[in-house]
PDB file of N, CA and C in Angstrom:
ATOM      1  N   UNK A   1      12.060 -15.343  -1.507  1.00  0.00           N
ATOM      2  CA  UNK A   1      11.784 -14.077  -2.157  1.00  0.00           C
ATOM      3  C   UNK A   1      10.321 -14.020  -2.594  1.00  0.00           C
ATOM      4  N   UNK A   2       9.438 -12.891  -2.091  1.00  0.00           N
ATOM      5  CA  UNK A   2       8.579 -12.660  -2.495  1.00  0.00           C
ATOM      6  C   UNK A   2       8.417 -12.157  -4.107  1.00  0.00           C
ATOM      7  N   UNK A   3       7.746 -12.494  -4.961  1.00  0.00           N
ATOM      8  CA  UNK A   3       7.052 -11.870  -6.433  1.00  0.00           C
ATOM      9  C   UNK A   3       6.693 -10.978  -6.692  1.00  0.00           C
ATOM     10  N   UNK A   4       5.008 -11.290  -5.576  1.00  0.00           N
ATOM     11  CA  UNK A   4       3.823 -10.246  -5.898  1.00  0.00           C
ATOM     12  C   UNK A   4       3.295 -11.065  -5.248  1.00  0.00           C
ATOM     13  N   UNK A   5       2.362 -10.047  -4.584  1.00  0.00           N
ATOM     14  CA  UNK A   5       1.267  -9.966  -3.756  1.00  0.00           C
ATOM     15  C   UNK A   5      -0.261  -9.372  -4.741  1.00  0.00           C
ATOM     16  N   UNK A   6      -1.281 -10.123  -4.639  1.00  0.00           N
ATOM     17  CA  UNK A   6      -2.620  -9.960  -5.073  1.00  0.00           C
ATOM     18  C   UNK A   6      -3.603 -10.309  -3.735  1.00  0.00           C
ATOM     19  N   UNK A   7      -4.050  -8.687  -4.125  1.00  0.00           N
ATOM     20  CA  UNK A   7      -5.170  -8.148  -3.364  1.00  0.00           C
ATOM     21  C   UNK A   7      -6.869  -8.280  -4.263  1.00  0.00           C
ATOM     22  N   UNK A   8      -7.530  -9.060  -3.728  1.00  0.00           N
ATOM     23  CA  UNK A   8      -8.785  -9.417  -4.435  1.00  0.00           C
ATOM     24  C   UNK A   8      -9.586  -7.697  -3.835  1.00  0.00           C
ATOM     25  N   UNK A   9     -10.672  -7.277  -4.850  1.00  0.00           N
ATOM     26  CA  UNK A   9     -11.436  -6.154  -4.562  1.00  0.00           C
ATOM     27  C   UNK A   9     -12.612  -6.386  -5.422  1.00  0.00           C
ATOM     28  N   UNK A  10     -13.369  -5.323  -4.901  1.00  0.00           N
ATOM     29  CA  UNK A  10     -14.453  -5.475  -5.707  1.00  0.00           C
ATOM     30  C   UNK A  10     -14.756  -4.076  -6.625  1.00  0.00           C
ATOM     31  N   UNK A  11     -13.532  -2.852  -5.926  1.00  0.00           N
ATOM     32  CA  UNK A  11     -13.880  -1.862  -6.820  1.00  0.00           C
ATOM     33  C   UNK A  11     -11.699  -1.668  -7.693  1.00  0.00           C
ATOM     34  N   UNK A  12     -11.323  -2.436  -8.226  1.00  0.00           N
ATOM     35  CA  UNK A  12     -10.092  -2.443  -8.698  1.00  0.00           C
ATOM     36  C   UNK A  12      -9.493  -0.760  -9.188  1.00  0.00           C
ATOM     37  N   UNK A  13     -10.838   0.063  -9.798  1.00  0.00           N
ATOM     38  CA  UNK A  13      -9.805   1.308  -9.810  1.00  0.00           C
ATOM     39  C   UNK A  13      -9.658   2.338  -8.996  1.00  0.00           C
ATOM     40  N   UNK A  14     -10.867   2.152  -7.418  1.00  0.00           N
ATOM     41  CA  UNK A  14     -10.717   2.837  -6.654  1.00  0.00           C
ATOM     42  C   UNK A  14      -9.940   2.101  -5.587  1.00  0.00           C
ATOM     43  N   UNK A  15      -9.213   1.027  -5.418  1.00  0.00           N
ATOM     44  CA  UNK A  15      -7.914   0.968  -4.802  1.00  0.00           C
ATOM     45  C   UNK A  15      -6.755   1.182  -5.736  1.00  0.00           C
ATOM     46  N   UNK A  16      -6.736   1.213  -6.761  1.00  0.00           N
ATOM     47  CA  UNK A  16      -5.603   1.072  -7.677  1.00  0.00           C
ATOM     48  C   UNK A  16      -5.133   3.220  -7.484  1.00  0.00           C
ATOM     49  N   UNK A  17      -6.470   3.748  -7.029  1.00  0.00           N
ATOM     50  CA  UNK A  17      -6.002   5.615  -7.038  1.00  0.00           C
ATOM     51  C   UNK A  17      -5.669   5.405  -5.909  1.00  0.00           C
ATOM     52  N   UNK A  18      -5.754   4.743  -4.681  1.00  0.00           N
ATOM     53  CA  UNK A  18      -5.080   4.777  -3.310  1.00  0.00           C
ATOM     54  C   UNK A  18      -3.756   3.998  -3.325  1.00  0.00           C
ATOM     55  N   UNK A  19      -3.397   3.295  -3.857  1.00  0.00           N
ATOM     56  CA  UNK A  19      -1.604   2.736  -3.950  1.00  0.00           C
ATOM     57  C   UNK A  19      -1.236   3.751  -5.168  1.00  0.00           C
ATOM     58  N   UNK A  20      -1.665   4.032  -5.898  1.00  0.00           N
ATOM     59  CA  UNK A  20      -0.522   4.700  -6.963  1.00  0.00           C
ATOM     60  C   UNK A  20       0.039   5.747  -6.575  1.00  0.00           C
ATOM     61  N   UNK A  21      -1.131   6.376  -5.589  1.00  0.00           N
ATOM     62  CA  UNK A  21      -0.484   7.699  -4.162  1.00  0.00           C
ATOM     63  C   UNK A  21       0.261   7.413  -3.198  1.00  0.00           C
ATOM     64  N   UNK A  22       0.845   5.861  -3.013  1.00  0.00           N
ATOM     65  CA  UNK A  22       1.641   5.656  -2.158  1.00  0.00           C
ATOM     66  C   UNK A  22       3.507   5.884  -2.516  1.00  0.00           C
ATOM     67  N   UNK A  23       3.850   6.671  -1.402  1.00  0.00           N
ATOM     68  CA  UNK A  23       5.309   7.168  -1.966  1.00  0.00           C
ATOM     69  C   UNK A  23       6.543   5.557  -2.453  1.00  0.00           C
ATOM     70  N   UNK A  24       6.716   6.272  -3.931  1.00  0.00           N
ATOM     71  CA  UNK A  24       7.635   5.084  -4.430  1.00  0.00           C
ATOM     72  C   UNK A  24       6.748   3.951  -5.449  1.00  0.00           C
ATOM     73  N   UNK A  25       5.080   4.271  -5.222  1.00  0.00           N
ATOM     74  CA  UNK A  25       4.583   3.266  -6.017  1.00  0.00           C
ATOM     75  C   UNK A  25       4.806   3.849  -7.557  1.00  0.00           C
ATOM     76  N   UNK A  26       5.141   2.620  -8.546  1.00  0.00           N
ATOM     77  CA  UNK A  26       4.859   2.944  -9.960  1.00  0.00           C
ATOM     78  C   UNK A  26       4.274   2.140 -10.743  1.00  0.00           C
ATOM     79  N   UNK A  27       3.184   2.490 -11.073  1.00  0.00           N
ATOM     80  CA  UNK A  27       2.243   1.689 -11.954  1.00  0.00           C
ATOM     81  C   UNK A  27       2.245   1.092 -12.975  1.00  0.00           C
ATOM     82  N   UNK A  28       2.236  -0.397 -13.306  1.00  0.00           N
ATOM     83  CA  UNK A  28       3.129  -0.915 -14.136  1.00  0.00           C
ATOM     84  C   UNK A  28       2.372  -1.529 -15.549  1.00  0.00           C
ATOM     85  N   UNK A  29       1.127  -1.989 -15.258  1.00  0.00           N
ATOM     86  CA  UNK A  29      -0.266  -2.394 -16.484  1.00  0.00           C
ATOM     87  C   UNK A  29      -1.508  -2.237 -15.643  1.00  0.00           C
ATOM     88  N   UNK A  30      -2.098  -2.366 -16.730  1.00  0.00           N
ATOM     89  CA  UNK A  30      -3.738  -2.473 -16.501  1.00  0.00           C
ATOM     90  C   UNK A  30      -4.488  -3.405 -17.084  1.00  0.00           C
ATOM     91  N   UNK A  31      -5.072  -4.195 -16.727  1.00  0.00           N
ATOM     92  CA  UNK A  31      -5.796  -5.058 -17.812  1.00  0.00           C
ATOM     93  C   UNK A  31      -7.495  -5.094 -17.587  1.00  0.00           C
ATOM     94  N   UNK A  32      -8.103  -5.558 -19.036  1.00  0.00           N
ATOM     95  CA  UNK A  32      -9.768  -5.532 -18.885  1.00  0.00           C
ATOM     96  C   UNK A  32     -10.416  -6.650 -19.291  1.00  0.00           C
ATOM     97  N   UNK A  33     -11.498  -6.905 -18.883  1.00  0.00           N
ATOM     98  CA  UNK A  33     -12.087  -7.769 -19.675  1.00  0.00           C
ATOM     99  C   UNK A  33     -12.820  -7.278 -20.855  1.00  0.00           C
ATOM    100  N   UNK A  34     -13.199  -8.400 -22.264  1.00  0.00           N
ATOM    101  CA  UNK A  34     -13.579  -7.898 -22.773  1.00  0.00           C
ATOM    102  C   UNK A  34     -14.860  -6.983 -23.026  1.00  0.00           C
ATOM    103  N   UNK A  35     -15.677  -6.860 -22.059  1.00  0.00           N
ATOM    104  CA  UNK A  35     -16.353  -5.519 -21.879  1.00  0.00           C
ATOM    105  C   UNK A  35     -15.619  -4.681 -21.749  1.00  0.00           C
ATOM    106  N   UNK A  36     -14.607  -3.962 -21.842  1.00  0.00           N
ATOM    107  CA  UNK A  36     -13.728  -2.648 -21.201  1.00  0.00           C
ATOM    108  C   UNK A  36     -13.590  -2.741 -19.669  1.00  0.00           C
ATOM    109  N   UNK A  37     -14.457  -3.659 -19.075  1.00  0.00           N
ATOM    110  CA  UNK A  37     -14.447  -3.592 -17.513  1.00  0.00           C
ATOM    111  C   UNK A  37     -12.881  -3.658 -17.259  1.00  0.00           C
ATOM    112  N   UNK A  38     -12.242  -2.971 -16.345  1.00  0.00           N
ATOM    113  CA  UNK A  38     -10.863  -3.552 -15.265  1.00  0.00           C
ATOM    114  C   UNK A  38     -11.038  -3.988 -14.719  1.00  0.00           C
ATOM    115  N   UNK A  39     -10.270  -5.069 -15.204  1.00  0.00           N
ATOM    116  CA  UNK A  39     -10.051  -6.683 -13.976  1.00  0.00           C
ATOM    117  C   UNK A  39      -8.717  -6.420 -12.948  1.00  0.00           C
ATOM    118  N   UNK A  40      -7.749  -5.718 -13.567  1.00  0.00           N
ATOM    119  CA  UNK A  40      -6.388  -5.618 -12.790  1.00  0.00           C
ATOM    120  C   UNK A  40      -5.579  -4.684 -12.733  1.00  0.00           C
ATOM    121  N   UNK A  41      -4.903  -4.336 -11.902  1.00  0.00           N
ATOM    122  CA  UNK A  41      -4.127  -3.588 -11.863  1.00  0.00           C
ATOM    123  C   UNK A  41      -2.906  -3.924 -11.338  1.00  0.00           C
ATOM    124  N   UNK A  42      -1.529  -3.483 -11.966  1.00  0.00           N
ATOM    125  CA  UNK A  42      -0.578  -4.009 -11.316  1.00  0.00           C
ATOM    126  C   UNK A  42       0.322  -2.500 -11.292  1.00  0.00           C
ATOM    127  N   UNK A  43       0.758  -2.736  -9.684  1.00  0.00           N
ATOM    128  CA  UNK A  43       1.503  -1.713  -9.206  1.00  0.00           C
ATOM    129  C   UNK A  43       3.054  -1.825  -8.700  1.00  0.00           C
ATOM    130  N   UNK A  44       4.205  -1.370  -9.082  1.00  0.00           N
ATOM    131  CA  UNK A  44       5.542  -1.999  -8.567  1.00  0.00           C
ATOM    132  C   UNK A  44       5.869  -1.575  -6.955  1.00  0.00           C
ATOM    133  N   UNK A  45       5.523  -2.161  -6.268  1.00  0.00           N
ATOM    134  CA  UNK A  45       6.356  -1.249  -4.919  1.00  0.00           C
ATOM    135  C   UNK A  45       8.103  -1.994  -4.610  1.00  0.00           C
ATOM    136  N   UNK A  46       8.924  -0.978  -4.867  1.00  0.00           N
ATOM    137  CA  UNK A  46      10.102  -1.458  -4.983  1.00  0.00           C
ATOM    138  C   UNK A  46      10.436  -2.455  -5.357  1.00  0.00           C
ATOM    139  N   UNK A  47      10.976  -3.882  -4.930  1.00  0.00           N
ATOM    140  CA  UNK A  47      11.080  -5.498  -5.568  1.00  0.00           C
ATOM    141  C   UNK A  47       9.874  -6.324  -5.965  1.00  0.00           C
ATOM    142  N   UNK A  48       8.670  -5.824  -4.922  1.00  0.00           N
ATOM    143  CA  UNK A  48       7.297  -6.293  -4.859  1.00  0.00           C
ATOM    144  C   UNK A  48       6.371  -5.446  -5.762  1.00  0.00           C
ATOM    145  N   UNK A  49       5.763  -6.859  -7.013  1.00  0.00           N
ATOM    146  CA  UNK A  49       4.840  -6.438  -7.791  1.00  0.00           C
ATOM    147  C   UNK A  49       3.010  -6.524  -6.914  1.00  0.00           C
ATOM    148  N   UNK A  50       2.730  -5.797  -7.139  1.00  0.00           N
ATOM    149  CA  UNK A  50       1.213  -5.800  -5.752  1.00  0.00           C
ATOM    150  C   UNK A  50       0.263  -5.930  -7.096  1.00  0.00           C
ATOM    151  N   UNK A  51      -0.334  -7.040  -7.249  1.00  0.00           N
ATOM    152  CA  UNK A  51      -1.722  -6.764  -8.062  1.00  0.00           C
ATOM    153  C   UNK A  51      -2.623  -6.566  -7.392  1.00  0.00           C
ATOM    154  N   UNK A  52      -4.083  -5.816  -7.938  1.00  0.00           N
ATOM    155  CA  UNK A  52      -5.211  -5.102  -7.589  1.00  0.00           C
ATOM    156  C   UNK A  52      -5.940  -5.972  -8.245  1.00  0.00           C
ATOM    157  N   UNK A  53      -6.860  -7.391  -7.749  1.00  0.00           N
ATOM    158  CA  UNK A  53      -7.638  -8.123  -8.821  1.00  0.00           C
ATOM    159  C   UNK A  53      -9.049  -7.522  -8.496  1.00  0.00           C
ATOM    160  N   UNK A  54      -9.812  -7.924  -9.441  1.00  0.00           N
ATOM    161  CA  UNK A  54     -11.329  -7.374  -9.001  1.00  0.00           C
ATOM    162  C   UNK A  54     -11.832  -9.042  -8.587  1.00  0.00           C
ATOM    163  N   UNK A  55     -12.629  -8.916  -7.491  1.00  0.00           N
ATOM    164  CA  UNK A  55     -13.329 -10.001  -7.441  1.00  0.00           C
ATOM    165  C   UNK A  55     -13.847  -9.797  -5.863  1.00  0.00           C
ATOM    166  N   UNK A  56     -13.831 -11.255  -4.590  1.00  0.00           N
ATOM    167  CA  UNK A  56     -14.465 -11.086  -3.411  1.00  0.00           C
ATOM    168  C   UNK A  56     -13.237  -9.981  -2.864  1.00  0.00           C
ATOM    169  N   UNK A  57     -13.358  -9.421  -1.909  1.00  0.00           N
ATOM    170  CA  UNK A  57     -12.469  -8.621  -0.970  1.00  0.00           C
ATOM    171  C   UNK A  57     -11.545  -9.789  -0.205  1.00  0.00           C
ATOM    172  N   UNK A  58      -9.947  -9.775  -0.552  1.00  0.00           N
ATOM    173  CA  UNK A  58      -9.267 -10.550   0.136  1.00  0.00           C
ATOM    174  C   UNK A  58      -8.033  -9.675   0.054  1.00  0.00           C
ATOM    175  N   UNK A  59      -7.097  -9.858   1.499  1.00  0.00           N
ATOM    176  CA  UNK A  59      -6.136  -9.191   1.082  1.00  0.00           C
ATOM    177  C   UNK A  59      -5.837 -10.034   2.524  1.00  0.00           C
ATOM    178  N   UNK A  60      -3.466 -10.020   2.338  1.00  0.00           N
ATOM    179  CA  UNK A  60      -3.295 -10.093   3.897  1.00  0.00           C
ATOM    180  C   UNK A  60      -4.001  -9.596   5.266  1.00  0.00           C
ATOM    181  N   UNK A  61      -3.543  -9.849   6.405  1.00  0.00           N
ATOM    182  CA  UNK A  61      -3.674  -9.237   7.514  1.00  0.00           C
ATOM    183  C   UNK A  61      -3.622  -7.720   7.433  1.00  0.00           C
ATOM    184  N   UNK A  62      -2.114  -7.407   7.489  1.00  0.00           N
ATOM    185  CA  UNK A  62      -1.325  -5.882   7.132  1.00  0.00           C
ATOM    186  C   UNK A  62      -0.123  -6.176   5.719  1.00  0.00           C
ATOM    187  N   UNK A  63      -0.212  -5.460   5.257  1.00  0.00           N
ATOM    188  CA  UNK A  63       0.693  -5.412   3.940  1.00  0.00           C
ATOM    189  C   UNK A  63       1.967  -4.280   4.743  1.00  0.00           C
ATOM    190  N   UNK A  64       2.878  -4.771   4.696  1.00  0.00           N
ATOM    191  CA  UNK A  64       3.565  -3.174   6.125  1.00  0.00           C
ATOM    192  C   UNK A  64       4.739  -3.441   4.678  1.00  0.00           C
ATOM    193  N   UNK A  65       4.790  -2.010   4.277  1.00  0.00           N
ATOM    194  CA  UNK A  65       5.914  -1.435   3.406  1.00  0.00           C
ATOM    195  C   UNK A  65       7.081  -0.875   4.043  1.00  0.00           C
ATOM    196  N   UNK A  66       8.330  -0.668   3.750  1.00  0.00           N
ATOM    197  CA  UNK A  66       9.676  -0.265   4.257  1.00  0.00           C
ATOM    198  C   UNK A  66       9.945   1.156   4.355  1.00  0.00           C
ATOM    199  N   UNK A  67      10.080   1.459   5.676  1.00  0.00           N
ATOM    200  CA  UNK A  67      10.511   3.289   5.976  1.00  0.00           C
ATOM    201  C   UNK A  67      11.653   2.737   5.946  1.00  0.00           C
ATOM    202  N   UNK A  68      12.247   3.845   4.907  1.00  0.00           N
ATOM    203  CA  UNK A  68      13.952   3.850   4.772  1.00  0.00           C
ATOM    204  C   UNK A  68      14.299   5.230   4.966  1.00  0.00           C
ATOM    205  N   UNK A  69      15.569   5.348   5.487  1.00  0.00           N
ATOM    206  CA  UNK A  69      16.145   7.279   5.314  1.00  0.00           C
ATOM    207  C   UNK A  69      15.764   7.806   4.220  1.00  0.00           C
ATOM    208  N   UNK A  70      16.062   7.071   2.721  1.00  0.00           N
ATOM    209  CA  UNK A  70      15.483   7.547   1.256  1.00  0.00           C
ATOM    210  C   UNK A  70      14.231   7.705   0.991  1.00  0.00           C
ATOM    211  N   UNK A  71      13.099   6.879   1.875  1.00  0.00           N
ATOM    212  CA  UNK A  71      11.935   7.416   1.465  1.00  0.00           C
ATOM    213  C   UNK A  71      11.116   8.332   2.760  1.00  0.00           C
ATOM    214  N   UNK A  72      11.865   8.679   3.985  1.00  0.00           N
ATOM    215  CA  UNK A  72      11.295   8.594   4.948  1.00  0.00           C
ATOM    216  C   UNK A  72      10.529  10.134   4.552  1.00  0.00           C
ATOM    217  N   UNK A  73      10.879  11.197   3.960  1.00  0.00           N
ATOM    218  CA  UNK A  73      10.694  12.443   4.017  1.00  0.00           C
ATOM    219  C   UNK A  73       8.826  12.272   3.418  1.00  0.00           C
ATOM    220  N   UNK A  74       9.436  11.559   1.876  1.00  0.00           N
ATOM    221  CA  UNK A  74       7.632  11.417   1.417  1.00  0.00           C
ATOM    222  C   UNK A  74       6.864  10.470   2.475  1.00  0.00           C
ATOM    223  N   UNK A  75       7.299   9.624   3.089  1.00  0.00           N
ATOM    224  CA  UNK A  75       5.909   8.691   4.001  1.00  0.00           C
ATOM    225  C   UNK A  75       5.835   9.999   4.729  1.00  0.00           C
ATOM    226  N   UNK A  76       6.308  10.237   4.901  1.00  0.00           N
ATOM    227  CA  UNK A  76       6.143  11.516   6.263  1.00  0.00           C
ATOM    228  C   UNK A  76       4.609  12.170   6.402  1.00  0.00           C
ATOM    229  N   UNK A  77       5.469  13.020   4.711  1.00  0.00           N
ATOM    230  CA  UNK A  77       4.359  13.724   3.948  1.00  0.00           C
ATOM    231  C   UNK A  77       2.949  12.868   3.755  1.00  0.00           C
ATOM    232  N   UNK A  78       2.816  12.029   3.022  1.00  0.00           N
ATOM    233  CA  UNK A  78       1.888  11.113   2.711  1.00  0.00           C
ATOM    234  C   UNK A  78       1.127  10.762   4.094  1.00  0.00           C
ATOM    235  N   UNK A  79       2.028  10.359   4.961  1.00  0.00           N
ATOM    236  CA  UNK A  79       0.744  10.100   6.536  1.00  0.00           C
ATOM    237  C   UNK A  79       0.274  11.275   6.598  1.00  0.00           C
ATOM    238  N   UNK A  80       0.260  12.362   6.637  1.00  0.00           N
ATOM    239  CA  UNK A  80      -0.960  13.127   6.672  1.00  0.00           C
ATOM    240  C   UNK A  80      -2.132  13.190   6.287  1.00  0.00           C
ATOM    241  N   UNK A  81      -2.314  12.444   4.951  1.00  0.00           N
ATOM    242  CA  UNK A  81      -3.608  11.870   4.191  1.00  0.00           C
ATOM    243  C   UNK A  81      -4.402  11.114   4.714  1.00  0.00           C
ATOM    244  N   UNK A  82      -3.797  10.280   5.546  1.00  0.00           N
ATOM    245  CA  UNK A  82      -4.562   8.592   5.927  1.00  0.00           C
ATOM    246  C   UNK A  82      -4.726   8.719   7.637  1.00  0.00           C
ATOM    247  N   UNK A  83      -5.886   8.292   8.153  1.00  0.00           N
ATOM    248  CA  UNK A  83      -6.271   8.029   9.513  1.00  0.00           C
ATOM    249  C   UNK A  83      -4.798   6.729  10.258  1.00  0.00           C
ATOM    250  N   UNK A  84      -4.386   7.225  11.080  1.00  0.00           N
ATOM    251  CA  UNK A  84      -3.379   6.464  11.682  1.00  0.00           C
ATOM    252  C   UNK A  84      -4.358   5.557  13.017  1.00  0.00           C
ATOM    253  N   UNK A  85      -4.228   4.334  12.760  1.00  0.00           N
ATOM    254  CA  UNK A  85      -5.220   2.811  13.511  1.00  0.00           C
ATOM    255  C   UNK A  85      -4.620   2.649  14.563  1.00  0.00           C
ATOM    256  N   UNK A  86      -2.938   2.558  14.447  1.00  0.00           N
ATOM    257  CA  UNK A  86      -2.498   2.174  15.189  1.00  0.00           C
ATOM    258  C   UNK A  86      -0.705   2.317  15.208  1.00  0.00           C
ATOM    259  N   UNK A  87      -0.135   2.432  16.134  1.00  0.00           N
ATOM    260  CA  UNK A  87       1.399   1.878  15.923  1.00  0.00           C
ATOM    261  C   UNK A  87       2.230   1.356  17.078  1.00  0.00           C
ATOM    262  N   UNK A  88       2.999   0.630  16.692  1.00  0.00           N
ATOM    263  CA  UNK A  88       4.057   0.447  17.764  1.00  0.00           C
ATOM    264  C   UNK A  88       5.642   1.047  17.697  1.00  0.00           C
ATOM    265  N   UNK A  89       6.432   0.461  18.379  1.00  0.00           N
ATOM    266  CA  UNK A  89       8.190   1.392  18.467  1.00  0.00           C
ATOM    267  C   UNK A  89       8.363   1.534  17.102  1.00  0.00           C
ATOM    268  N   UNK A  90       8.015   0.609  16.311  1.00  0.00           N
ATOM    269  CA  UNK A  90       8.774   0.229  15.044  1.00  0.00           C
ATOM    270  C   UNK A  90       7.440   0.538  13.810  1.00  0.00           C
ATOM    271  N   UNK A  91       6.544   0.306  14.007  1.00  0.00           N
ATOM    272  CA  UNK A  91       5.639   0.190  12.813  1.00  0.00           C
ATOM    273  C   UNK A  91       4.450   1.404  13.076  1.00  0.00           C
ATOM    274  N   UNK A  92       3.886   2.169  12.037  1.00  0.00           N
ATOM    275  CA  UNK A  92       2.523   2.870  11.862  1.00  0.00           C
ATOM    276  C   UNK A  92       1.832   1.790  10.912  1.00  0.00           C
ATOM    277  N   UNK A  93       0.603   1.938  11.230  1.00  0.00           N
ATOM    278  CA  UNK A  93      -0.395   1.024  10.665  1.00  0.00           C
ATOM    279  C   UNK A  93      -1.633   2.302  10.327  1.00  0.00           C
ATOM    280  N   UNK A  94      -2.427   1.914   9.594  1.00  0.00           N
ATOM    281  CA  UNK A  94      -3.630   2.289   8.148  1.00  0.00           C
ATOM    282  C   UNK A  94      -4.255   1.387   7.844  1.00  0.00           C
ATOM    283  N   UNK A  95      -5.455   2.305   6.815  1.00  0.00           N
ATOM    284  CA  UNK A  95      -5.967   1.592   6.259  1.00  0.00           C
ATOM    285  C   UNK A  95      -6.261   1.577   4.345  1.00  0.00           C
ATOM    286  N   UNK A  96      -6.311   0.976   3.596  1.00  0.00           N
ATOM    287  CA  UNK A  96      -6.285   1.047   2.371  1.00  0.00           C
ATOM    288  C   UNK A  96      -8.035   1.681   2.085  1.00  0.00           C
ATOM    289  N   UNK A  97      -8.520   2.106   0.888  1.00  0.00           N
ATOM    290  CA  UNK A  97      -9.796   2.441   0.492  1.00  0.00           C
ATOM    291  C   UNK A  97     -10.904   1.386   0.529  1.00  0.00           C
ATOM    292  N   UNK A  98      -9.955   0.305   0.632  1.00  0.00           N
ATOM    293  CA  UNK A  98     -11.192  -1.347   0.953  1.00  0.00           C
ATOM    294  C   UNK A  98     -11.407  -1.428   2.321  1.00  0.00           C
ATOM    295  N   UNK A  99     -10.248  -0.618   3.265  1.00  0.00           N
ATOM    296  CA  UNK A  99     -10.368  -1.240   4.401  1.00  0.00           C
ATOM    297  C   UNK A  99      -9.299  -2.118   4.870  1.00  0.00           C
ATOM    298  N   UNK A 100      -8.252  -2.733   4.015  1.00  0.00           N
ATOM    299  CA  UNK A 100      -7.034  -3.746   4.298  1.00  0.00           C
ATOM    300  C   UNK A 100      -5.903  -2.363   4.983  1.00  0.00           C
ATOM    301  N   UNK A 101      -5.600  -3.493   6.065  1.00  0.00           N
ATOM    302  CA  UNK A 101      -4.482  -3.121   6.867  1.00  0.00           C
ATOM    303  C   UNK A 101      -3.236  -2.693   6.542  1.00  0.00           C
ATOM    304  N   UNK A 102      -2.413  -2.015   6.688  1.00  0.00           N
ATOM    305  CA  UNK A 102      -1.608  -1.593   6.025  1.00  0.00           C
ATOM    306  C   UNK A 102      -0.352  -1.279   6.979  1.00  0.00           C
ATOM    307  N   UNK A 103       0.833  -1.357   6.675  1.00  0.00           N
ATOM    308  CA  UNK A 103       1.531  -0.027   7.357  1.00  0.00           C
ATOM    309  C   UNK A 103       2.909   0.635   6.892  1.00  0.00           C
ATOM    310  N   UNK A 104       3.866   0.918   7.705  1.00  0.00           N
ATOM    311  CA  UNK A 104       4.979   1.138   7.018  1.00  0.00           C
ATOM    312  C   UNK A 104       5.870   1.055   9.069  1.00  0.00           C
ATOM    313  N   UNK A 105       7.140   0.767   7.662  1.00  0.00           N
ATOM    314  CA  UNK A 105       8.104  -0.223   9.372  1.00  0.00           C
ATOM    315  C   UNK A 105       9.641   0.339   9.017  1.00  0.00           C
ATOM    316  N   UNK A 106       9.864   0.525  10.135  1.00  0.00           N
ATOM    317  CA  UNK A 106      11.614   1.062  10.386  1.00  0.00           C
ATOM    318  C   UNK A 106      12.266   0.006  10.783  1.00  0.00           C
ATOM    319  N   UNK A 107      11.783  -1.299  11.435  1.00  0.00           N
ATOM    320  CA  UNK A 107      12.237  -2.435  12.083  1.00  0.00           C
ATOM    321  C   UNK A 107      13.704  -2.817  11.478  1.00  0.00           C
ATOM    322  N   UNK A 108      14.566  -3.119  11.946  1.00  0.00           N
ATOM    323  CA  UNK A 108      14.870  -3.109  13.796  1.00  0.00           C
ATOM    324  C   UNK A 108      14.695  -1.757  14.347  1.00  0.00           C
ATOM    325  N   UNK A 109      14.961  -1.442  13.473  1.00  0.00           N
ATOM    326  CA  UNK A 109      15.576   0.533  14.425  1.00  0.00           C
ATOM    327  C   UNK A 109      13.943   1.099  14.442  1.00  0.00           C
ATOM    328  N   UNK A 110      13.874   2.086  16.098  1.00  0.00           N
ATOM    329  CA  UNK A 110      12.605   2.339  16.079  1.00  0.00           C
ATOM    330  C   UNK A 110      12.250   3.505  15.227  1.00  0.00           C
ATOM    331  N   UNK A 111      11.214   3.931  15.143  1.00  0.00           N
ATOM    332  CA  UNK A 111      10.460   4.837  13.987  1.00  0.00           C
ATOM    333  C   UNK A 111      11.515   6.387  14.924  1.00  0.00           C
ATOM    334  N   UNK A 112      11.671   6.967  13.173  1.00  0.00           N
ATOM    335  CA  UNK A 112      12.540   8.077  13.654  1.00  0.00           C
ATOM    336  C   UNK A 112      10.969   8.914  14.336  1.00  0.00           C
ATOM    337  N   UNK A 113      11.448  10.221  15.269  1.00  0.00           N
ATOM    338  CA  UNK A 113      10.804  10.643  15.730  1.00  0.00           C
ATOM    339  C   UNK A 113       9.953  11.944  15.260  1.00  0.00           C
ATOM    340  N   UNK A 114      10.708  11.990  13.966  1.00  0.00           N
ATOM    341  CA  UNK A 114      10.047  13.349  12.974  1.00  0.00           C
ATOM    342  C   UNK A 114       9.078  12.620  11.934  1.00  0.00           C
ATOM    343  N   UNK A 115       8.495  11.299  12.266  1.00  0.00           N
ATOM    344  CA  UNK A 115       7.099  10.503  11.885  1.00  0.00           C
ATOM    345  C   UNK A 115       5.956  10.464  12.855  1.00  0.00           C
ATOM    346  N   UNK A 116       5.233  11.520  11.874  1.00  0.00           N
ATOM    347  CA  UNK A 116       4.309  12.431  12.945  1.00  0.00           C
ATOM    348  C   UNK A 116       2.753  11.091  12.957  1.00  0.00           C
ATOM    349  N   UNK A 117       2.356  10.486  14.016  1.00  0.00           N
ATOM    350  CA  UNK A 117       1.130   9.549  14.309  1.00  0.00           C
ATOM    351  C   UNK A 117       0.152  10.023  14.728  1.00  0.00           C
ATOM    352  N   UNK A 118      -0.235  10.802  13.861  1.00  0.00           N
ATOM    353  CA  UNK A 118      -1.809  11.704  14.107  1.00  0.00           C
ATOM    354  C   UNK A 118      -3.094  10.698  13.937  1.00  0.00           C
TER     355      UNK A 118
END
């Protein structure tokens, strides 16, 4: 079982406005250093807590989130926002505001066909 996943950045609240727009994300703390600077951000995506650290740029390969029937209507909606990189039967792939890979996956079953890959 995965925890949480931490994504190193160098600008923490301009990725932290690109996941909190992701359908199903809910934003869970914030923390600073004592200058007021933000060091972190932590975001819930369903079981998986995703922190936003500030520091060098590190993140997985692709972070690929779950198309379900329950959320499929908002990803739908939401891919219209974001440049589509790439996809296969099963997965659309993106990119986050740093640049980290991203996507969202129907796997096993292939991507319904009213998930528009503009």
């Amino acid at each position: 079982m995965i925890h949480h996943i931490a994504i190193g950045t160098p600008h923490p609240a301009r990725l932290a406005k690109f996941y909190r727009e992701l359908p199903g994300a809910v934003p869970v703390k914030e923390f600073h250093y004592e200058s007021g600077e933000l060091r972190s951000v932590w975001i819930q995506c369903d079981s998986i807590l995703l922190m936003l650290e500030e520091g060098k740029a590190q993140a997985p390969k692709n972070l690929v989130f779950s198309l379900t029937p329950s959320n499929r209507s908002l990803w739908k909606e939401w891919l219209k926002t974001v440049k589509i990189t790439n996809h296969t039967d099963f997965t659309i792939y993106f990119k986050d505001s740093d640049g980290n890979g991203l996507g969202i996956s129907s796997y096993p079953e292939k991507l319904p066909p009213e998930i528009e890959m503009s």
